[in-house]
PDB file of N, CA and C in Angstrom:
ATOM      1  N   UNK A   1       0.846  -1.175   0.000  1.00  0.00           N
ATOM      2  CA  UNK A   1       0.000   0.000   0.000  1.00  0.00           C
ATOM      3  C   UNK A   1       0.891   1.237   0.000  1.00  0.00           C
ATOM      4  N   UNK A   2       0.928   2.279  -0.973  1.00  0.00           N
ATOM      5  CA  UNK A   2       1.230   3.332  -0.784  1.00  0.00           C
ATOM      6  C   UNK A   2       0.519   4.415   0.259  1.00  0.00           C
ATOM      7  N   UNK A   3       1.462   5.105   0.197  1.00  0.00           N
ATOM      8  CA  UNK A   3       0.919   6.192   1.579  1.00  0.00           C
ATOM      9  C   UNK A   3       1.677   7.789   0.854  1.00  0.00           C
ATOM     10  N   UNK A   4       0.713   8.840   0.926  1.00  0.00           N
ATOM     11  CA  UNK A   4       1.483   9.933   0.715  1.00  0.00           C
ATOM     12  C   UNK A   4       1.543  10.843   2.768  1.00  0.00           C
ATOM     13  N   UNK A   5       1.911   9.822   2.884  1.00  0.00           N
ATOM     14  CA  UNK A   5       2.125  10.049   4.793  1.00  0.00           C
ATOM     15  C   UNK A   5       3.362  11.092   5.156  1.00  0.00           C
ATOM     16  N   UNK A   6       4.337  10.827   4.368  1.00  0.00           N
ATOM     17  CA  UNK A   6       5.933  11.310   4.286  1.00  0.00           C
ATOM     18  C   UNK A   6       5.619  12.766   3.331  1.00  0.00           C
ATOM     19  N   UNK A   7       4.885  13.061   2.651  1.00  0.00           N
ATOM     20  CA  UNK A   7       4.409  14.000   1.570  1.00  0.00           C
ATOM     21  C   UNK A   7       3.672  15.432   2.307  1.00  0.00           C
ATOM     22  N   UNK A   8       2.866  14.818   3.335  1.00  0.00           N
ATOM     23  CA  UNK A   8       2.009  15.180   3.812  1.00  0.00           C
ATOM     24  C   UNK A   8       2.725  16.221   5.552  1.00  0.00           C
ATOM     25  N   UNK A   9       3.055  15.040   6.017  1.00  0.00           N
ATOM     26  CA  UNK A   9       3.939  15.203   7.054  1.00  0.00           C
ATOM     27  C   UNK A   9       4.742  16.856   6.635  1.00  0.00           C
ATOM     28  N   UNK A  10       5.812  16.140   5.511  1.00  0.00           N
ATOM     29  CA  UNK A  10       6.636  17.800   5.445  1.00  0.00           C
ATOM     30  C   UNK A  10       5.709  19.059   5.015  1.00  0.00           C
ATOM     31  N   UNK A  11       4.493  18.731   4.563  1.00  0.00           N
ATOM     32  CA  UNK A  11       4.175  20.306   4.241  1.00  0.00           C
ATOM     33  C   UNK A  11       3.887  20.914   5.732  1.00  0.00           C
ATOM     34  N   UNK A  12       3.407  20.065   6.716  1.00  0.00           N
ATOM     35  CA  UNK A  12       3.054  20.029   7.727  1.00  0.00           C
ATOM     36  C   UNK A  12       4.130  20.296   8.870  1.00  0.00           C
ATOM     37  N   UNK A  13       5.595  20.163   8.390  1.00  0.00           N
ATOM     38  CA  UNK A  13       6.599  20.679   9.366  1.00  0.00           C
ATOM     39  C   UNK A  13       6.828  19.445  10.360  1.00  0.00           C
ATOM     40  N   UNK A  14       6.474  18.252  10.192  1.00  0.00           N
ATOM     41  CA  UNK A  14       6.157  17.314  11.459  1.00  0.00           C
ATOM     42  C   UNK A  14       6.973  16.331  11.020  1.00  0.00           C
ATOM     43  N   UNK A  15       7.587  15.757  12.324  1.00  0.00           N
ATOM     44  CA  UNK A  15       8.623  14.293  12.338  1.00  0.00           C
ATOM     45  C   UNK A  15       8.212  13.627  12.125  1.00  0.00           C
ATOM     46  N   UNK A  16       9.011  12.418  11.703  1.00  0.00           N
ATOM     47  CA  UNK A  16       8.584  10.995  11.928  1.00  0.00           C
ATOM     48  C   UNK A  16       8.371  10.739  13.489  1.00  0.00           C
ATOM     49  N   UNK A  17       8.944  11.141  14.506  1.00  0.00           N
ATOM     50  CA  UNK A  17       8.799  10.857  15.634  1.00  0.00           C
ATOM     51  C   UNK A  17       7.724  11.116  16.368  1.00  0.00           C
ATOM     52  N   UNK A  18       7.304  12.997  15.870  1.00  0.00           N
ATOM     53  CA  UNK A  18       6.178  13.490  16.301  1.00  0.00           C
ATOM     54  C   UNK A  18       4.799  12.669  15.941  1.00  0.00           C
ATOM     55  N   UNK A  19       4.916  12.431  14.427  1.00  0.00           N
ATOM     56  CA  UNK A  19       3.493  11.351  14.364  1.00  0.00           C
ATOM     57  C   UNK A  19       3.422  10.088  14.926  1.00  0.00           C
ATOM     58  N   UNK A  20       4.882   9.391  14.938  1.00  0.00           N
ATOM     59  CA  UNK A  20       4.704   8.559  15.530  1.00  0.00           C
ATOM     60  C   UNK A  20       4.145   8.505  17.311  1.00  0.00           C
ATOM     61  N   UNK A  21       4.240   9.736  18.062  1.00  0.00           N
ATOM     62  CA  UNK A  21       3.940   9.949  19.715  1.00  0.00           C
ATOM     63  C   UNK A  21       2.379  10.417  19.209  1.00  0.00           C
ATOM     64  N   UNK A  22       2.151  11.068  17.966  1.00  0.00           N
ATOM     65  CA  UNK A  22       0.885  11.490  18.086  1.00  0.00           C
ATOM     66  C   UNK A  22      -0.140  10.153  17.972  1.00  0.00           C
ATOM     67  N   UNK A  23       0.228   9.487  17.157  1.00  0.00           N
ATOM     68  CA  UNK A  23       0.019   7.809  16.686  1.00  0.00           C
ATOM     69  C   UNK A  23      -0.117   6.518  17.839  1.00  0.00           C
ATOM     70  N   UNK A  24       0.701   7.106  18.514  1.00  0.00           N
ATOM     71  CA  UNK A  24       0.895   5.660  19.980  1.00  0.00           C
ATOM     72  C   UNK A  24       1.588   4.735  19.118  1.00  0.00           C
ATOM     73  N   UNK A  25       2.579   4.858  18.162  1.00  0.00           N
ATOM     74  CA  UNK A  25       2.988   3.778  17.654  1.00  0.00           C
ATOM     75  C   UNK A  25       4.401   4.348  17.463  1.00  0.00           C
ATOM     76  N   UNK A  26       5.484   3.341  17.297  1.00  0.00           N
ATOM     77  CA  UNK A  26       7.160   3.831  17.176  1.00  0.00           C
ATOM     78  C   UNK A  26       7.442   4.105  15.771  1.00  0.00           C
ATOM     79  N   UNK A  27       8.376   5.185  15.731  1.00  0.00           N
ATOM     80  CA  UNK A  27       8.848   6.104  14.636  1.00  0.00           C
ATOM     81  C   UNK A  27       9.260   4.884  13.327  1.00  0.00           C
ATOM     82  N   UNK A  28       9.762   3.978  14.043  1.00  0.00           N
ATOM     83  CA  UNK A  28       9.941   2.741  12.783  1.00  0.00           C
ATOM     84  C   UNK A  28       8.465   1.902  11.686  1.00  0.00           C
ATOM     85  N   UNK A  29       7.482   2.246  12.933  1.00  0.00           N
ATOM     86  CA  UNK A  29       6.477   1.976  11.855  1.00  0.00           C
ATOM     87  C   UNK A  29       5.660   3.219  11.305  1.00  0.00           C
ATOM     88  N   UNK A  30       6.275   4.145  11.669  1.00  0.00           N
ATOM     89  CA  UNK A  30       6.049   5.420  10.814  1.00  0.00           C
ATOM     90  C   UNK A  30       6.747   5.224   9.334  1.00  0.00           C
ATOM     91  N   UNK A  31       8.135   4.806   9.854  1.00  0.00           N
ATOM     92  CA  UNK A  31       8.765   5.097   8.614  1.00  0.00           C
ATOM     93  C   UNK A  31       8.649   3.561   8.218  1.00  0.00           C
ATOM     94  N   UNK A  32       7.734   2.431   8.342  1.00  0.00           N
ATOM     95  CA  UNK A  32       7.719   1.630   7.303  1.00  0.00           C
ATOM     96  C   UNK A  32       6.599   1.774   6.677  1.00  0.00           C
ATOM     97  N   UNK A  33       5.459   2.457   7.356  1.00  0.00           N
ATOM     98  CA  UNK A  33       4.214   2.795   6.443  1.00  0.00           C
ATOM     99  C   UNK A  33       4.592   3.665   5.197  1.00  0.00           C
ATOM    100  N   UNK A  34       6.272   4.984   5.455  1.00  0.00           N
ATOM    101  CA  UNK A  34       5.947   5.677   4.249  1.00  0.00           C
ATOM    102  C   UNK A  34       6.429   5.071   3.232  1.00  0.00           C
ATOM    103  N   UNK A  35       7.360   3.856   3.536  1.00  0.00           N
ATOM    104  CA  UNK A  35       7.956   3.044   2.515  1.00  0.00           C
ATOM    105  C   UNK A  35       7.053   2.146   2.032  1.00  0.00           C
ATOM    106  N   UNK A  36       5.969   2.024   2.728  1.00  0.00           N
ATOM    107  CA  UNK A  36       5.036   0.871   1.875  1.00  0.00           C
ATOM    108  C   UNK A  36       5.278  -0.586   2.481  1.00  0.00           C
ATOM    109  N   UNK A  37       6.269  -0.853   3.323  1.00  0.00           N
ATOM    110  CA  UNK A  37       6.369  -1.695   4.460  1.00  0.00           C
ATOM    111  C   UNK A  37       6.085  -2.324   5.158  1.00  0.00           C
ATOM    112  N   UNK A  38       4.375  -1.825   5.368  1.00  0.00           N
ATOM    113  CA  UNK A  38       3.863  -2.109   6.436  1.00  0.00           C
ATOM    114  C   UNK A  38       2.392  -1.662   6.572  1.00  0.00           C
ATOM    115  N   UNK A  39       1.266  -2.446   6.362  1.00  0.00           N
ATOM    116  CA  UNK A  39      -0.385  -2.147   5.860  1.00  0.00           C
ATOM    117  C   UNK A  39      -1.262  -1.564   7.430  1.00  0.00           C
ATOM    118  N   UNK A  40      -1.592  -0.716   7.818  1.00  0.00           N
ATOM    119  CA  UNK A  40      -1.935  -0.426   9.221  1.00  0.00           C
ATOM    120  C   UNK A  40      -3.426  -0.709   9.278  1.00  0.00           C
ATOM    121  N   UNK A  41      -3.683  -1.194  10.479  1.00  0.00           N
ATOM    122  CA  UNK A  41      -4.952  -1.670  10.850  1.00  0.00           C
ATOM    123  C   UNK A  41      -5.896  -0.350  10.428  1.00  0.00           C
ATOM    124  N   UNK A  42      -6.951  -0.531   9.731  1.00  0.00           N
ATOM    125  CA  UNK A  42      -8.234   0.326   9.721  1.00  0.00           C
ATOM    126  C   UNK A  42      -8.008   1.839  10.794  1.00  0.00           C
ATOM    127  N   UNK A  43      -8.267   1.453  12.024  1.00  0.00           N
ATOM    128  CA  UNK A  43      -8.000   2.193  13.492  1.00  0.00           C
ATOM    129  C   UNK A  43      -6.736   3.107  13.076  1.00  0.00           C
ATOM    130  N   UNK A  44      -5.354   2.888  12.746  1.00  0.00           N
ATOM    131  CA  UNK A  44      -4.301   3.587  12.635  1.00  0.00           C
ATOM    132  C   UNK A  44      -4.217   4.010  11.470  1.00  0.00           C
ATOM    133  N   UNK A  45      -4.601   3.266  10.458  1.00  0.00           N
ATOM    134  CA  UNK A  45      -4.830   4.473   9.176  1.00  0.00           C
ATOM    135  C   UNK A  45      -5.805   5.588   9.822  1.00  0.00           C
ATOM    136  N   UNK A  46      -7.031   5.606  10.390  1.00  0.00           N
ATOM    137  CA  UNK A  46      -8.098   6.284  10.349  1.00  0.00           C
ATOM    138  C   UNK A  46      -7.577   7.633  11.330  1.00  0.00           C
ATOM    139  N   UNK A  47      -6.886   6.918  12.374  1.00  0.00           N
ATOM    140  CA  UNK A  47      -5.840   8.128  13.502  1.00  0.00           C
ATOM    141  C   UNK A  47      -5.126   8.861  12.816  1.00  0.00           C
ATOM    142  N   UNK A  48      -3.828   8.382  11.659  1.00  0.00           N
ATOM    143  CA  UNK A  48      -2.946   8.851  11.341  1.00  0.00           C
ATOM    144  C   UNK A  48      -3.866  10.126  10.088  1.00  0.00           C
ATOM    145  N   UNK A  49      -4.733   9.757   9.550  1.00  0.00           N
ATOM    146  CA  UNK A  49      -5.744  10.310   8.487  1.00  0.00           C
ATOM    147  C   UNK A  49      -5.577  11.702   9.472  1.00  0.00           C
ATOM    148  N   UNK A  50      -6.353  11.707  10.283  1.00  0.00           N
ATOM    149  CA  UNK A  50      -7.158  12.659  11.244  1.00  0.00           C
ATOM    150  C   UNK A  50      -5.709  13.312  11.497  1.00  0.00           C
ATOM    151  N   UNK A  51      -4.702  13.264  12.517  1.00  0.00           N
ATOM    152  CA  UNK A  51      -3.730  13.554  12.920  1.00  0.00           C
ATOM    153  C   UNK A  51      -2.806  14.216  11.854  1.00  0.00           C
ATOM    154  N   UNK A  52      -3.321  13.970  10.735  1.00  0.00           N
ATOM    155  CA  UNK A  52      -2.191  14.916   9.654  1.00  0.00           C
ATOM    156  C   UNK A  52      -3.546  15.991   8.866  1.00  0.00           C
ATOM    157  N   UNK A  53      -4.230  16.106   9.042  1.00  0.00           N
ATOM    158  CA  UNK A  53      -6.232  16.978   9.385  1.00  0.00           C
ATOM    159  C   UNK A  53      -6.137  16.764   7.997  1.00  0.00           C
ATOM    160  N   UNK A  54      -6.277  15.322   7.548  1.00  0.00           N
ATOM    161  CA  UNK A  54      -7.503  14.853   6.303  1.00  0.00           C
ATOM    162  C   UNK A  54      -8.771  14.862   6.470  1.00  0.00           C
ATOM    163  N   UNK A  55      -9.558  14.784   5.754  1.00  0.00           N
ATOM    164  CA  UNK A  55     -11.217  13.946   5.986  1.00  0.00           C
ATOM    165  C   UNK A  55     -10.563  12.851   5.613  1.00  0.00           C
ATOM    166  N   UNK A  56     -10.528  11.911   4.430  1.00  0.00           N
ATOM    167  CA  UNK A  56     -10.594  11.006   4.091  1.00  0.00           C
ATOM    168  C   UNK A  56      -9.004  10.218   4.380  1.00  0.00           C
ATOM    169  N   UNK A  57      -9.735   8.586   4.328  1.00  0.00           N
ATOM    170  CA  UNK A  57      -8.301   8.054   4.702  1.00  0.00           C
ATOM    171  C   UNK A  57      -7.648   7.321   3.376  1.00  0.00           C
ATOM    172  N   UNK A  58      -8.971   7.603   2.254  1.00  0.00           N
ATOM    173  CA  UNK A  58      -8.031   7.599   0.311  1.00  0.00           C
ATOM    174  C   UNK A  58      -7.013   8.865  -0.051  1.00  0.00           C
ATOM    175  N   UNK A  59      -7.226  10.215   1.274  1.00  0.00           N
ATOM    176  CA  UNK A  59      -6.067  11.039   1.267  1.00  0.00           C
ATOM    177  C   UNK A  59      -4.518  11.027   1.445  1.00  0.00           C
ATOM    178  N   UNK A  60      -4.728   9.689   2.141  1.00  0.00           N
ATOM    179  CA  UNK A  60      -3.602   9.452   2.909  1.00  0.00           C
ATOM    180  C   UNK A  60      -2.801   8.025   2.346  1.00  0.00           C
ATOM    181  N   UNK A  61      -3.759   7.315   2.438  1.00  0.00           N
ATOM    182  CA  UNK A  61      -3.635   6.244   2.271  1.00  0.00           C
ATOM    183  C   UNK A  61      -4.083   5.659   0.314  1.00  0.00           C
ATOM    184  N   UNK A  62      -3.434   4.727  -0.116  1.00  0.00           N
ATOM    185  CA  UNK A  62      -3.594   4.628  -1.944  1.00  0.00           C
ATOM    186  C   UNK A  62      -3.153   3.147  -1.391  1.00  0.00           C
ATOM    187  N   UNK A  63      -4.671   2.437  -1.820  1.00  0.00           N
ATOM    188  CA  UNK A  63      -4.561   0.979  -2.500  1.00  0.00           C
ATOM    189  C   UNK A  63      -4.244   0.790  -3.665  1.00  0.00           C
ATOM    190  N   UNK A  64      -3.341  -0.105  -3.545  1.00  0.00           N
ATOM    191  CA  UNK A  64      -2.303  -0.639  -5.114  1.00  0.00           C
ATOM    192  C   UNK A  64      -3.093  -1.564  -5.603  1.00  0.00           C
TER     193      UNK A  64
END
């Protein structure tokens, strides 16, 4: 699954670390979601959506 998470993040000024504390989840599966790495449960796409102020989680998130 692609993610424009890493895209999004810099217009936004924000770490990998910061989303990851905003997330409850560690900076490594931050940075394997932006690599495509790693498919996140419904719940953490839908957090991480919100937390970078999408509506939608096809903003964030791109099924291959």
């Amino acid at each position: 699954m692609k993610t424009k998470i890493k895209y999004i993040r810099h217009e936004l000024g924000m770490s990998q670390d910061e989303l990851a504390k905003k997330s409850n989840v560690s900076r490594q599966t931050i940075s394997a979601l932006e690599n495509g790495k790693y498919n996140p449960s419904l719940a953490l796409a839908y957090k991480i959506t919100k937390i970078l102020g999408c509506k939608h989680i096809e903003d964030v998130f791109v099924l291959e």
